[in-house]
Protein backbone atom coordinates (compact mmCIF):
# COMPACT_ATOMS: atom_id res chain seq x y z
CA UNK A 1 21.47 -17.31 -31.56
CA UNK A 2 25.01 -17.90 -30.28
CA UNK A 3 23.57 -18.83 -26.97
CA UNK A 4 22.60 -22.22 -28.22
CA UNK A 5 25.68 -23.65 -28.77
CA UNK A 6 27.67 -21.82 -25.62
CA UNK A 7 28.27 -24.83 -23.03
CA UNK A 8 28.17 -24.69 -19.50
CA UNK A 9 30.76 -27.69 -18.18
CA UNK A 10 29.99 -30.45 -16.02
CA UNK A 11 32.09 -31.56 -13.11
CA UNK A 12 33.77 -34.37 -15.26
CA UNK A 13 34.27 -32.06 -18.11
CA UNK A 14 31.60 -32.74 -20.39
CA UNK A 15 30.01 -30.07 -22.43
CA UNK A 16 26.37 -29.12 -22.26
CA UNK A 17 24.47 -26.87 -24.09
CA UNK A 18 23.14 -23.49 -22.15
CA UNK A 19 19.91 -23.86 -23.45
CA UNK A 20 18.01 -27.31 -23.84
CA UNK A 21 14.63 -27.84 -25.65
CA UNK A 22 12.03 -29.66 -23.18
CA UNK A 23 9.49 -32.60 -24.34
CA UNK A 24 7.64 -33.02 -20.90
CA UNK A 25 4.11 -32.52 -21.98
CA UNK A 26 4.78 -32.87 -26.00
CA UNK A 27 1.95 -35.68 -27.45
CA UNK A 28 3.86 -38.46 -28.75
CA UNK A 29 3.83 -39.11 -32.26
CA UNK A 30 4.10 -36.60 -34.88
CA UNK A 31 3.98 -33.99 -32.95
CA UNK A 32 6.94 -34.74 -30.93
CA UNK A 33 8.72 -35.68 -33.85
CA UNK A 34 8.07 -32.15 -35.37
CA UNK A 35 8.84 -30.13 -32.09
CA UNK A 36 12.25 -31.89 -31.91
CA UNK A 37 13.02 -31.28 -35.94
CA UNK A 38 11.94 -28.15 -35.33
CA UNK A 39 13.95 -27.43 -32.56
CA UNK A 40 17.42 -28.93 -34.61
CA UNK A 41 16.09 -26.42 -37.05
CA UNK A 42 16.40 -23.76 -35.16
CA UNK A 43 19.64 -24.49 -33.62
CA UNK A 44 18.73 -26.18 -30.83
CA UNK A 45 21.94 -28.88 -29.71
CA UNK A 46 20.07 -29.98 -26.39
CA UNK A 47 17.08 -31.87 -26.65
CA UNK A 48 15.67 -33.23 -23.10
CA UNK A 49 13.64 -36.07 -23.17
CA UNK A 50 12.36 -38.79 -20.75
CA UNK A 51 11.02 -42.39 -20.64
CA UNK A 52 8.00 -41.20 -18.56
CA UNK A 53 7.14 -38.60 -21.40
CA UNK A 54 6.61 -41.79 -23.97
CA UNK A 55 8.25 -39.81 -26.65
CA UNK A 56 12.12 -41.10 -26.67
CA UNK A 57 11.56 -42.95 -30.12
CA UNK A 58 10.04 -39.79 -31.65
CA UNK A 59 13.09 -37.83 -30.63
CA UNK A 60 15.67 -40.42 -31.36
CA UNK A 61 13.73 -40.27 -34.98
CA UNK A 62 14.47 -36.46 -35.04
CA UNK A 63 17.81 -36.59 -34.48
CA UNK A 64 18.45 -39.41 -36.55
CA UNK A 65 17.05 -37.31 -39.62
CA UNK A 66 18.48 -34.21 -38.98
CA UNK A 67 21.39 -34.76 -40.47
CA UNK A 68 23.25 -33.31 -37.75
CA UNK A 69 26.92 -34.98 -36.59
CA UNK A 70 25.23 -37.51 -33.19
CA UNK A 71 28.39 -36.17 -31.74
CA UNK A 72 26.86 -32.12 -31.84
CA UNK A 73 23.47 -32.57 -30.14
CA UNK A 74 23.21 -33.17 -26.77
CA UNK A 75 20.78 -35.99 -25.60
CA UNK A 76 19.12 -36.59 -21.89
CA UNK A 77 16.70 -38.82 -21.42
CA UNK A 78 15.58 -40.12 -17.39
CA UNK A 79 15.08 -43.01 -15.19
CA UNK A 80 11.31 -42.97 -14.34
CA UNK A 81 10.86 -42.13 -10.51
CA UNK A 82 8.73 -45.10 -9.74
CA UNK A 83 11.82 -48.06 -10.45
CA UNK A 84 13.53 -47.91 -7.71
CA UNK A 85 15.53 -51.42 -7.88
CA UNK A 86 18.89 -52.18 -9.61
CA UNK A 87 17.64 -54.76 -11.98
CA UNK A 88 14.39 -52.65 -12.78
CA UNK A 89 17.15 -49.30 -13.97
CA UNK A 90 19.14 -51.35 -16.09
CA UNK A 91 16.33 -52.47 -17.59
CA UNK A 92 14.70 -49.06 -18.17
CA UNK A 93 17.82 -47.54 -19.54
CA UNK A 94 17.96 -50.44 -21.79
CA UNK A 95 14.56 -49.90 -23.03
CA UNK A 96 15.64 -45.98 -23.19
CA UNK A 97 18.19 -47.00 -25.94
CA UNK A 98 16.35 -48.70 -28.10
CA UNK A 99 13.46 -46.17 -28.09
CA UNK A 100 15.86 -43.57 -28.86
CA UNK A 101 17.94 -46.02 -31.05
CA UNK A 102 21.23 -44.22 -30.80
CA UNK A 103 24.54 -45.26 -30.06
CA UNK A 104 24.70 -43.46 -26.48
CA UNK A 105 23.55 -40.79 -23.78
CA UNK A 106 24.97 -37.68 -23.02
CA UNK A 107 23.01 -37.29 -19.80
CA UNK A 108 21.04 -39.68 -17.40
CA UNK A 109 18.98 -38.83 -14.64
CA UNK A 110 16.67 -40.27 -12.20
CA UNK A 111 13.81 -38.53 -12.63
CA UNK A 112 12.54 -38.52 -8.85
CA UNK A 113 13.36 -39.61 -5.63
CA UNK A 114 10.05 -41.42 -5.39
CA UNK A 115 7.47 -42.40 -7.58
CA UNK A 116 5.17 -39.34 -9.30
CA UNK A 117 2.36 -41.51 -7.77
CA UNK A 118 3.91 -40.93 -3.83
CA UNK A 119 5.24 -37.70 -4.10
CA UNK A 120 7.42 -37.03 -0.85
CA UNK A 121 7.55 -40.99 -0.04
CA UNK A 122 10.84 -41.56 1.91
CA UNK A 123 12.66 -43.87 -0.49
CA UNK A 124 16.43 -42.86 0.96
CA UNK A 125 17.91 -46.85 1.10
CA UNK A 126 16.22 -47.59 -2.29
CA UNK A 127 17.99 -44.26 -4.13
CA UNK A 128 21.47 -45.71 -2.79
CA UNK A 129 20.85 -48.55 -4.90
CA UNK A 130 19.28 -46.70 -7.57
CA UNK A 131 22.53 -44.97 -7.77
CA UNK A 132 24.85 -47.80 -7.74
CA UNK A 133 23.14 -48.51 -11.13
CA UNK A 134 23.36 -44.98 -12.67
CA UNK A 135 26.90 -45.57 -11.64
CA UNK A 136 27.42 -48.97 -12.94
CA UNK A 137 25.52 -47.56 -16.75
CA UNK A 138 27.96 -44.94 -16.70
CA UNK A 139 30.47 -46.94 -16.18
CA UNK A 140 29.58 -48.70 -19.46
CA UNK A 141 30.46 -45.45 -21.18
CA UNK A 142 26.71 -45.65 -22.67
CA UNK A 143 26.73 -42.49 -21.18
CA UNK A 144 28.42 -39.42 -20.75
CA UNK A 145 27.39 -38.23 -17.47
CA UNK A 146 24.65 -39.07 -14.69
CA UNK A 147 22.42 -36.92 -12.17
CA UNK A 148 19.27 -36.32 -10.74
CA UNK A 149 15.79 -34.63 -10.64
CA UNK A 150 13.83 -33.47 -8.43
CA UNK A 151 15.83 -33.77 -5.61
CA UNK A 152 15.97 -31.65 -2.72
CA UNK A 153 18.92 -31.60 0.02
CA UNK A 154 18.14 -34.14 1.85
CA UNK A 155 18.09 -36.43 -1.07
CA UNK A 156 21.41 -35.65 -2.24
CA UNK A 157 22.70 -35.95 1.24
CA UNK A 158 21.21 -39.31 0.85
CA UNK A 159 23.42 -39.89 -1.53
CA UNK A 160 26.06 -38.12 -1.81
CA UNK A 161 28.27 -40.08 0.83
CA UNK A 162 28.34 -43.52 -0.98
CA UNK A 163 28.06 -41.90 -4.30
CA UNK A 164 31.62 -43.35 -5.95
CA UNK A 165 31.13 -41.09 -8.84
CA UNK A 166 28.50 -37.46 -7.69
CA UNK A 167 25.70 -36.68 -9.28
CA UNK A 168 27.02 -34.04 -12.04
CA UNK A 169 23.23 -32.13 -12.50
CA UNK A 170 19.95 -31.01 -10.48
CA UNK A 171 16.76 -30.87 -12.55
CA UNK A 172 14.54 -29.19 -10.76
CA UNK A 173 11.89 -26.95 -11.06
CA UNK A 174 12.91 -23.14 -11.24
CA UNK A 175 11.43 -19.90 -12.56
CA UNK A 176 11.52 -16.01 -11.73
CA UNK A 177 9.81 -15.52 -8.00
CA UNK A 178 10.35 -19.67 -7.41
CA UNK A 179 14.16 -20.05 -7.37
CA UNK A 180 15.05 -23.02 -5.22
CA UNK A 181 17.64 -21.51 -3.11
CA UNK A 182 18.13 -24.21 -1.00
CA UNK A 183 18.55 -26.30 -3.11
CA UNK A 184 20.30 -24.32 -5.99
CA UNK A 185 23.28 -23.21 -3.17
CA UNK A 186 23.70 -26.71 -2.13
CA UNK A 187 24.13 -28.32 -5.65
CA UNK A 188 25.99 -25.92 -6.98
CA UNK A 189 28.07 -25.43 -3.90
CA UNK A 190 28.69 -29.59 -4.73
CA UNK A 191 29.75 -29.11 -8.12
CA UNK A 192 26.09 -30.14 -9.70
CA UNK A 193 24.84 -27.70 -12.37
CA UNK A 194 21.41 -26.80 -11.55
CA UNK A 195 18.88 -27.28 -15.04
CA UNK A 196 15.73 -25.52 -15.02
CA UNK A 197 12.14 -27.29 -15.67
CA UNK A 198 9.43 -25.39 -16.21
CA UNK A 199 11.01 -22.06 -16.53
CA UNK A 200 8.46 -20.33 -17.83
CA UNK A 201 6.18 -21.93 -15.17
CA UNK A 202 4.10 -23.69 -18.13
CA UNK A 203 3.12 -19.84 -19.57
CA UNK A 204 1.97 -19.44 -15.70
CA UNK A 205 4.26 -16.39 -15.83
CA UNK A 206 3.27 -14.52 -19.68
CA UNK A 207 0.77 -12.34 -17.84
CA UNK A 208 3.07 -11.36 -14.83
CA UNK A 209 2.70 -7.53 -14.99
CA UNK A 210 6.54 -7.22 -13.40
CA UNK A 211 7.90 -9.26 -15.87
CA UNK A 212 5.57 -7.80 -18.74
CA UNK A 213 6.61 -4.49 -17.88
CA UNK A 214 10.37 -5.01 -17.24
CA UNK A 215 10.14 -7.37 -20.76
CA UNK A 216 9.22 -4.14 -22.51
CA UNK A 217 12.13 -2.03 -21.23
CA UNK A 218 14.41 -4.91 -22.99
CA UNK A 219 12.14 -5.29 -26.09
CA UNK A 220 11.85 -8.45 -25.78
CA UNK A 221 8.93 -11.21 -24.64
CA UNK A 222 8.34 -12.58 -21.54
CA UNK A 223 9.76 -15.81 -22.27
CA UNK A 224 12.80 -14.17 -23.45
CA UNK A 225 13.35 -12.44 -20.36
CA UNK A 226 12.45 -15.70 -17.98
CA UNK A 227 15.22 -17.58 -20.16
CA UNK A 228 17.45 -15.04 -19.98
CA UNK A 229 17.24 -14.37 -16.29
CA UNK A 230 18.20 -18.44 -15.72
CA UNK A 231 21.32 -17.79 -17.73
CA UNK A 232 22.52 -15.08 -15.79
CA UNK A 233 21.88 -17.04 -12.71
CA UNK A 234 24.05 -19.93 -14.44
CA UNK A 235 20.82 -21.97 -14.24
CA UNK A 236 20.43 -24.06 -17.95
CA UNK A 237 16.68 -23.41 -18.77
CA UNK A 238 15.03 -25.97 -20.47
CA UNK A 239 11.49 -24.47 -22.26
CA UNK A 240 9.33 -26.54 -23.73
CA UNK A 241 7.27 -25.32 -27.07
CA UNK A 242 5.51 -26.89 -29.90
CA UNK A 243 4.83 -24.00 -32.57
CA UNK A 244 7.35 -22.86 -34.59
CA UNK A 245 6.91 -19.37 -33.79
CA UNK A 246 7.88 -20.24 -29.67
CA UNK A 247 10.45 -22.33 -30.45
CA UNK A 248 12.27 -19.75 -32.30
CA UNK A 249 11.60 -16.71 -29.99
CA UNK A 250 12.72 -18.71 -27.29
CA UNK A 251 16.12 -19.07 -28.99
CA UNK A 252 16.52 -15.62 -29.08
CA UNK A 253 17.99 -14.91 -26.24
CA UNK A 254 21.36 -12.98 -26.94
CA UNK A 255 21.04 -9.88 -24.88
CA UNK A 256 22.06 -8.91 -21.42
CA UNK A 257 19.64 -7.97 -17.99
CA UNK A 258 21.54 -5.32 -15.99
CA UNK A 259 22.89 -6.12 -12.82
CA UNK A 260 20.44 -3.70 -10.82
CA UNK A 261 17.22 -5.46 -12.94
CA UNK A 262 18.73 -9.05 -12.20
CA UNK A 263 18.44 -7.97 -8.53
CA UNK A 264 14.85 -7.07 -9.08
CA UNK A 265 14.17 -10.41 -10.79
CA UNK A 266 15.84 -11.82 -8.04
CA UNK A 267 13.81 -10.20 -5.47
CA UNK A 268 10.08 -10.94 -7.00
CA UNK A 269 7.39 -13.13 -5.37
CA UNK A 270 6.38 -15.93 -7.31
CA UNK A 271 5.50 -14.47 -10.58
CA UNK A 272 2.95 -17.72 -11.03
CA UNK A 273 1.15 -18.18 -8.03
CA UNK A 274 -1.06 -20.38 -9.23
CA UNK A 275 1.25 -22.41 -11.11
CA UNK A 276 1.57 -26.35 -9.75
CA UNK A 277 4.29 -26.38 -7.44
CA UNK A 278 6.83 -29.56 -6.22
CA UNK A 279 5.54 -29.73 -2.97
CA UNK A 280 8.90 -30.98 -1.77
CA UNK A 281 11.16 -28.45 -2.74
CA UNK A 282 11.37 -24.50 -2.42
């Protein structure tokens, strides 16, 4: 499972694990405490959290008792999209620090260009600001690198031309047949690594027959081949599990899709049609 611990590098340098382990959606509690341990288990050296999932102290627990080196896992957590003042993102990171209660960040992001509540609300003059601050906390060296989610062109145009120090990372949603391309040129085309939510389109995808069949030629599951297909497409996936049995498989990942069958992958229609979609990307 070499493929956890190969990097992809961010525009300022900084390492980042290919693969990250998701906790949108994980209960808090125990149960997030066990998915991360599990994950650190496994291998995984990217765990992806957020202050909207309520979770951060459960993770910062996990990594705390794993015994593993701070310096060899990989932490994000995320600005929720509803602060959008300077004063109320210093705050939030500060409460993101001492839920995780570790000595720094290796990746913060604001989590949405408006709040989950407005979804699509213009809030361009209020995400200058907002970036300021993720500026001003990375300046503090509290963390190693800053970016977004969720945004779409137009929001990184927003701010891209004050932006003293550019977004290094997209987080947005991505999966075989709903690929972003818009979006995915234009970050990547500005230096911002493009991550992956949802990339198995939240099991949307398991009962694709395309990807079930084409799975099958590569004897492996259908998760394997989603994750697999975002690494080829230098897109870091970030699946989310809770059994130990997922978050395993999903680690497996160290085999190769042909060129030709990447082209097919490429090609399909949303393989989860009914799958809840960002309404402001695609």
């Amino acid at each position: 499972m070499a493929i956890l611990t190969d990097t992809f590098k961010l525009a300022n340098g900084v390492k980042i694990p290919k693969v990250g382990f998701g906790m949108w959606q994980v209960p808090l509690g125990d149960t997030a405490y066990q998915a991360a341990a599990t994950a650190l288990k496994t291998g995984y050296r990217h765990i992806d959290t957020a202050k909207a999932y309520r979770n951060e102290a459960d993770v910062g627990r996990a990594i705390r008792d794993s015994g593993i080196p701070r310096e060899e896992i990989f932490v994000t957590s995320k600005l929720p999209g509803a602060t959008k003042t300077y004063a109320g993102a210093m705050a939030d990171f500060n409460s993101t620090m001492e839920q995780l209660n570790i000595d720094y960040l290796d990746l913060y992001l604001v989590h949405a260009p408006w709040p989950w509540t407005e979804i699509g609300k213009n809030c361009d003059q209020e995400n200058i600001e907002i970036w300021r601050a993720m500026e001003a906390i990375y300046a503090t060296g509290k963390v190693k690198a800053i970016g977004v989610s969720n945004f779409n062109v137009h929001d990184l145009e927003n701010i891209l031309p004050t932006a003293k120090v550019k977004p290094m990372v997209d987080q947005i949603q991505y999966y075989v047949g709903f690929t972003e391309p818009k979006i995915t040129e234009f970050a990547k085309k500005n230096g911002l690594l493009v991550e992956a939510y949802s990339p198995l389109a939240t099991g949307g995808m398991l009962q694709n027959t395309q990807m079930k069949a084409l799975a099958a030629k590569y004897n492996v599951s259908v998760a394997q081949l989603a994750l697999r297909f975002c690494l080829q497409n230098d897109i870091l996936p970030l699946p989310k599990a809770v059994g130990t049995d997922h978050i395993q498989n999903n680690a497996q990942l160290d085999f190769v899709i042909s060129a030709s069958d990447m082209a097919t992958l490429n090609a399909l229609s949303d393989t989860a049609p009914s799958h809840t979609h960002n309404s402001t990307q695609g």
